[in-house]
N, C-alpha and C. Protein backbone atom coordinates (compact mmCIF):
# COMPACT_ATOMS: atom_id res chain seq x y z
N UNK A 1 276.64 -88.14 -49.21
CA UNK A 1 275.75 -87.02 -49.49
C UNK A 1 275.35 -87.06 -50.96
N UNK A 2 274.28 -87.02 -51.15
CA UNK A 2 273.52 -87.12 -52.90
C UNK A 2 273.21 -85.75 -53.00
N UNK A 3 273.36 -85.19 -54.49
CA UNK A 3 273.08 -84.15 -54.92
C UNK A 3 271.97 -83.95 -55.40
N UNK A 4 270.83 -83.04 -55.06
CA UNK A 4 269.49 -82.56 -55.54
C UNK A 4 269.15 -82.82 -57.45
N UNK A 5 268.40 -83.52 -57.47
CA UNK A 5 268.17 -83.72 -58.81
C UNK A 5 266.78 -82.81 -59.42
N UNK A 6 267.01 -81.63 -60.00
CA UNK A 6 265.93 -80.64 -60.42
C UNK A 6 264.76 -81.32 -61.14
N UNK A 7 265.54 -82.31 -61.86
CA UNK A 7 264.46 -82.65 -63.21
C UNK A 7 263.66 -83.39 -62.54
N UNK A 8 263.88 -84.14 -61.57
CA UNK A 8 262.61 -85.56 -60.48
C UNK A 8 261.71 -84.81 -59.64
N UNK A 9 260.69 -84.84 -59.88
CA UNK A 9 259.58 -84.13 -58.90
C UNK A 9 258.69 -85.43 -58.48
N UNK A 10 258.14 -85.62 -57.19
CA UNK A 10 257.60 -85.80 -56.47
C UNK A 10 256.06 -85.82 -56.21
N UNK A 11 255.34 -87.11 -56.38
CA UNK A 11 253.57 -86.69 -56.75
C UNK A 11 253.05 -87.40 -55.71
N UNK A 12 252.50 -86.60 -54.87
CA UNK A 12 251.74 -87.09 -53.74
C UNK A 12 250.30 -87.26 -53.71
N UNK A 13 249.95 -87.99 -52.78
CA UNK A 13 248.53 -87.72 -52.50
C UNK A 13 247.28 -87.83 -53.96
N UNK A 14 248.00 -88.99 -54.59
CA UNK A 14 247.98 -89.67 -56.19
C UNK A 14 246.49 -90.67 -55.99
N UNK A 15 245.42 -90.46 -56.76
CA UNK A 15 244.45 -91.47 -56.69
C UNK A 15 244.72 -92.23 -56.82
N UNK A 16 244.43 -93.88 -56.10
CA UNK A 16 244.79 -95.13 -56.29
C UNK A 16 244.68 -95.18 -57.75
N UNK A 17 243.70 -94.92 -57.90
CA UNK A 17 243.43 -95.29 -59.64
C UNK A 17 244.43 -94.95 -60.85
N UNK A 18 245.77 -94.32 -60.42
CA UNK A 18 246.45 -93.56 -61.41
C UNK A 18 247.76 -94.42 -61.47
N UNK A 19 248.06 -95.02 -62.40
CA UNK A 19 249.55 -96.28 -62.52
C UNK A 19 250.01 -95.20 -63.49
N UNK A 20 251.40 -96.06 -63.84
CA UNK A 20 252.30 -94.84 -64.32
C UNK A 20 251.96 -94.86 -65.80
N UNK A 21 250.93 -95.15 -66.30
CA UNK A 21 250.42 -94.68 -67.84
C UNK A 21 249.94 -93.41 -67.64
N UNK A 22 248.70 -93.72 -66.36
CA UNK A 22 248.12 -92.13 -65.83
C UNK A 22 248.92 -90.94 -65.60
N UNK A 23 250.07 -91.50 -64.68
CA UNK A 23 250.85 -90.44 -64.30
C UNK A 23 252.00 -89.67 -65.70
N UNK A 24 252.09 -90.54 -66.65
CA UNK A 24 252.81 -90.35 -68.07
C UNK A 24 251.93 -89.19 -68.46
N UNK A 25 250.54 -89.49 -68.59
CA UNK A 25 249.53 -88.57 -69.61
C UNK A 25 249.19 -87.53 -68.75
N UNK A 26 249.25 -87.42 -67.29
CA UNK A 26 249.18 -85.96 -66.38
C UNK A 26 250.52 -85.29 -66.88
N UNK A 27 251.31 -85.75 -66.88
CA UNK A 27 252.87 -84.72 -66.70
C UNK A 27 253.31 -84.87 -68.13
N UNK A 28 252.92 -85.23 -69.30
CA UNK A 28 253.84 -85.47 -70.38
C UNK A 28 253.32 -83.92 -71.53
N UNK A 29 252.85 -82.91 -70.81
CA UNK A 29 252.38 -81.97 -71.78
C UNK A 29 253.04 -80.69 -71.07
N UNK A 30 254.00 -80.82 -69.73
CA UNK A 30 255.04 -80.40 -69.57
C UNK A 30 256.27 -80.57 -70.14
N UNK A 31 256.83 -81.62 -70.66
CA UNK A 31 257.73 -81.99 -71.44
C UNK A 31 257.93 -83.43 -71.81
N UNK A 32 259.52 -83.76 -72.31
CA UNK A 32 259.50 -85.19 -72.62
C UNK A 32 259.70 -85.65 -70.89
N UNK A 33 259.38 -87.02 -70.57
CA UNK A 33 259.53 -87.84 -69.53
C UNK A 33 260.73 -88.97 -69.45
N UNK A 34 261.72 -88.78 -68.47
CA UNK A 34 262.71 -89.92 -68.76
C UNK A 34 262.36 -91.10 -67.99
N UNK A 35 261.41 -90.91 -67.13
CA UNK A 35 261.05 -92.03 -66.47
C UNK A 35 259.89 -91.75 -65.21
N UNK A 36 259.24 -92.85 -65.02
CA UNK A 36 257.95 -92.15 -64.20
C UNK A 36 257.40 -93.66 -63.54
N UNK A 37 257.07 -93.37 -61.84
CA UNK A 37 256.89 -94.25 -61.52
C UNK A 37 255.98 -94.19 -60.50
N UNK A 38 254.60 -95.23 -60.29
CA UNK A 38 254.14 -95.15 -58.78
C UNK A 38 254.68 -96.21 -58.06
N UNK A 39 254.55 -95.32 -56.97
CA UNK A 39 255.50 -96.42 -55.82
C UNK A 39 253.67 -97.20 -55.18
N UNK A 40 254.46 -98.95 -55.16
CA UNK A 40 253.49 -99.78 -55.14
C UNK A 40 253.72 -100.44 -53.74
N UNK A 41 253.03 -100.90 -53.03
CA UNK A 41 253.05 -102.05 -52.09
C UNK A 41 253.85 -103.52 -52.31
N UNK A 42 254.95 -103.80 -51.66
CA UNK A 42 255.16 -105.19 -52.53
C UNK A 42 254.50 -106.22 -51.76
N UNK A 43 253.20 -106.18 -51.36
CA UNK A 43 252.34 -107.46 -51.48
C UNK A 43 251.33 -107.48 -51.75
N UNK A 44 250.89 -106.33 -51.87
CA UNK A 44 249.34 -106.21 -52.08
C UNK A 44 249.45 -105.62 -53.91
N UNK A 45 250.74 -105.04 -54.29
CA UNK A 45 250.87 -103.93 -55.76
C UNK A 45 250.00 -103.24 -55.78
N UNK A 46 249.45 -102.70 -55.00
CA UNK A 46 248.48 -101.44 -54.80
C UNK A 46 249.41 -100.34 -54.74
N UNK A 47 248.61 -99.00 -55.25
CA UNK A 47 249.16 -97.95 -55.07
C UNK A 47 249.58 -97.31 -53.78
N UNK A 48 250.47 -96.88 -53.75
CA UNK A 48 250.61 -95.97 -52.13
C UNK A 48 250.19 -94.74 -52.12
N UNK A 49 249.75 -94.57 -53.17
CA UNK A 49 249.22 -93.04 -53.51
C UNK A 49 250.37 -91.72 -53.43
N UNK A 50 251.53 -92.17 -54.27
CA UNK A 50 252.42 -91.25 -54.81
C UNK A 50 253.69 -91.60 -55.70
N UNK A 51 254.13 -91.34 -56.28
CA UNK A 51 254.96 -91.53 -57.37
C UNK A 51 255.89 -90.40 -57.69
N UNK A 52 256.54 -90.87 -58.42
CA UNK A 52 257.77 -90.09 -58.73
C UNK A 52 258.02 -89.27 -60.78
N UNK A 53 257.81 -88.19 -60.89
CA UNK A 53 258.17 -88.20 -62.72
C UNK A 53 259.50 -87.60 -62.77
N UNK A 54 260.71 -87.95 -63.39
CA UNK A 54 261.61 -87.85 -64.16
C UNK A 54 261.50 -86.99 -65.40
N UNK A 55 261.96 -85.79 -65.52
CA UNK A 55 261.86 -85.03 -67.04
C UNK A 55 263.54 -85.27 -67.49
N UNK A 56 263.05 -84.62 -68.96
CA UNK A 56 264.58 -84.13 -69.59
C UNK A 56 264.73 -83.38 -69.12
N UNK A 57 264.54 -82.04 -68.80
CA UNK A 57 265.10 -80.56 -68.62
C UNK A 57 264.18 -80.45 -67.18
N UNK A 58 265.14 -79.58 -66.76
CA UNK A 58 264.82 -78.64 -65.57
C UNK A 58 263.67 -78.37 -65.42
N UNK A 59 263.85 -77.15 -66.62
CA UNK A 59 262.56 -76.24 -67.03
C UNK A 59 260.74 -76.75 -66.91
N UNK A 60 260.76 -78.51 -67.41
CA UNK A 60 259.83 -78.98 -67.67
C UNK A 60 259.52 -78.91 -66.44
N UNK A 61 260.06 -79.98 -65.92
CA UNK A 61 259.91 -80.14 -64.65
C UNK A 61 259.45 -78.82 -63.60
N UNK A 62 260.20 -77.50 -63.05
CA UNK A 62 259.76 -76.42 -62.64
C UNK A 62 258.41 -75.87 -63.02
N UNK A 63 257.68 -76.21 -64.74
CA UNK A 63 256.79 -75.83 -64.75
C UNK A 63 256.07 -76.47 -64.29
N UNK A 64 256.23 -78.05 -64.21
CA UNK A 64 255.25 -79.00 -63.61
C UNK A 64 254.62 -78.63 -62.30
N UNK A 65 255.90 -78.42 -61.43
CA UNK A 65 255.32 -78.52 -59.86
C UNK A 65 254.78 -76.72 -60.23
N UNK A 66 255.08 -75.95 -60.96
CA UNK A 66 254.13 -74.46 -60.39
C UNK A 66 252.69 -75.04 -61.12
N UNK A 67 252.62 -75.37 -62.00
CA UNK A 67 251.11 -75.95 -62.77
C UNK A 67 250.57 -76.82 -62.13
N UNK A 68 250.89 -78.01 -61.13
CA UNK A 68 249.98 -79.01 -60.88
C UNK A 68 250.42 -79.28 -59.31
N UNK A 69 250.63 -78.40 -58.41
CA UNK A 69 251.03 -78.47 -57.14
C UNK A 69 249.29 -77.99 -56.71
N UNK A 70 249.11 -78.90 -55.85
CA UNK A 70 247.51 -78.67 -55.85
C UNK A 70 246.50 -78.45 -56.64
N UNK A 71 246.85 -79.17 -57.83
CA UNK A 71 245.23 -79.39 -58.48
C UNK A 71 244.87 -80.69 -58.32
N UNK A 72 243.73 -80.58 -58.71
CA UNK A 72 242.75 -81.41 -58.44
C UNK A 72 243.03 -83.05 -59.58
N UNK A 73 243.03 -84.17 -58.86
CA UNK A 73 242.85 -85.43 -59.71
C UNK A 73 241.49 -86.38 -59.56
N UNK A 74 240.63 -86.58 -59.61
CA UNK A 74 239.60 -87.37 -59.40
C UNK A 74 239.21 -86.92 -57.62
N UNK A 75 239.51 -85.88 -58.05
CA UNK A 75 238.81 -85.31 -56.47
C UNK A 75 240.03 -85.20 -55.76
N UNK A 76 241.09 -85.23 -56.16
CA UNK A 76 242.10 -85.20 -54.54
C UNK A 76 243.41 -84.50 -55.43
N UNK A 77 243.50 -83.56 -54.28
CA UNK A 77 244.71 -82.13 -54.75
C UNK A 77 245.93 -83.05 -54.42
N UNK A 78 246.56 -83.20 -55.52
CA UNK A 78 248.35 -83.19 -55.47
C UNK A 78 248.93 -82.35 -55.28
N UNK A 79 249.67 -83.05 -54.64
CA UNK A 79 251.18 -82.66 -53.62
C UNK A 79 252.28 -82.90 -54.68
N UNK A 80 252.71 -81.88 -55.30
CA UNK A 80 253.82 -81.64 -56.41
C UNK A 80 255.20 -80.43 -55.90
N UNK A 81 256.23 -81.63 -55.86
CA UNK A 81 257.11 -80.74 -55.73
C UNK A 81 258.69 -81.35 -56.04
N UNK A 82 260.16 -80.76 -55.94
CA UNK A 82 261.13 -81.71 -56.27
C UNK A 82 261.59 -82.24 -55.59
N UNK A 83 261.66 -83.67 -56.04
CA UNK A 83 261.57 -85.12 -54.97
C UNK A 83 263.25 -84.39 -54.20
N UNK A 84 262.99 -84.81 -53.33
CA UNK A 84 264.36 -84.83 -52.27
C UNK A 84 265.00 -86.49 -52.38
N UNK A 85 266.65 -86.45 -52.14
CA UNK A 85 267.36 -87.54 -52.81
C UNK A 85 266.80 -88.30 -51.30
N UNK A 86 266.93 -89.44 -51.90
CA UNK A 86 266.39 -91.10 -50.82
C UNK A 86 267.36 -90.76 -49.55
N UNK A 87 266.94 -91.02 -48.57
CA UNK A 87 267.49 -90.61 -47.10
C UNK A 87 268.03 -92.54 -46.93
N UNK A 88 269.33 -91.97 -46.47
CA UNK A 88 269.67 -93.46 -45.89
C UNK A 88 269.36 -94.06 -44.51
N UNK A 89 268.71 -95.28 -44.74
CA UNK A 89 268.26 -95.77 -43.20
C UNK A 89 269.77 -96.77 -42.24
């Protein structure tokens, strides 16, 4: 059983066009970032159209998903919220 991690939120429904420089400069005016990632295809390295941001604090993070849980990115509303821990297959 993995324990809920507050500070990792969850970015869905991510324009192809957005790699994790993009996704750094959307979320980094919520706080500092410990790590930030789009999840890619491993054969094509195309986007899957969602990614993951890592904060320092809680707090950042909480404001993130109430500030950017459905707004708008190059036309398409993100899906912001805190990532749930990896399910084992």
């Amino acid at each position: 059983m993995s324990i809920l991690n507050n500070k990792k939120i969850y970015v869905g429904n991510l324009p192809y066009s957005v790699d994790k420089d993009g996704l750094l400069e959307i979320f980094s005016k919520f706080g500092d970032i410990v790590d930030a990632v789009v999840i890619t295809d491993k054969y094509t390295k195309r986007s899957k159209g969602f990614g993951f941001v890592e904060f320092a604090d809680e707090a950042a993070a909480k404001k993130a998903v109430s500030e950017m849980n459905e707004q708008e990115v190059e036309g398409r509303k993100l899906v912001v919220n805190v990532a749930r821990p990896p399910q084992e297959r």
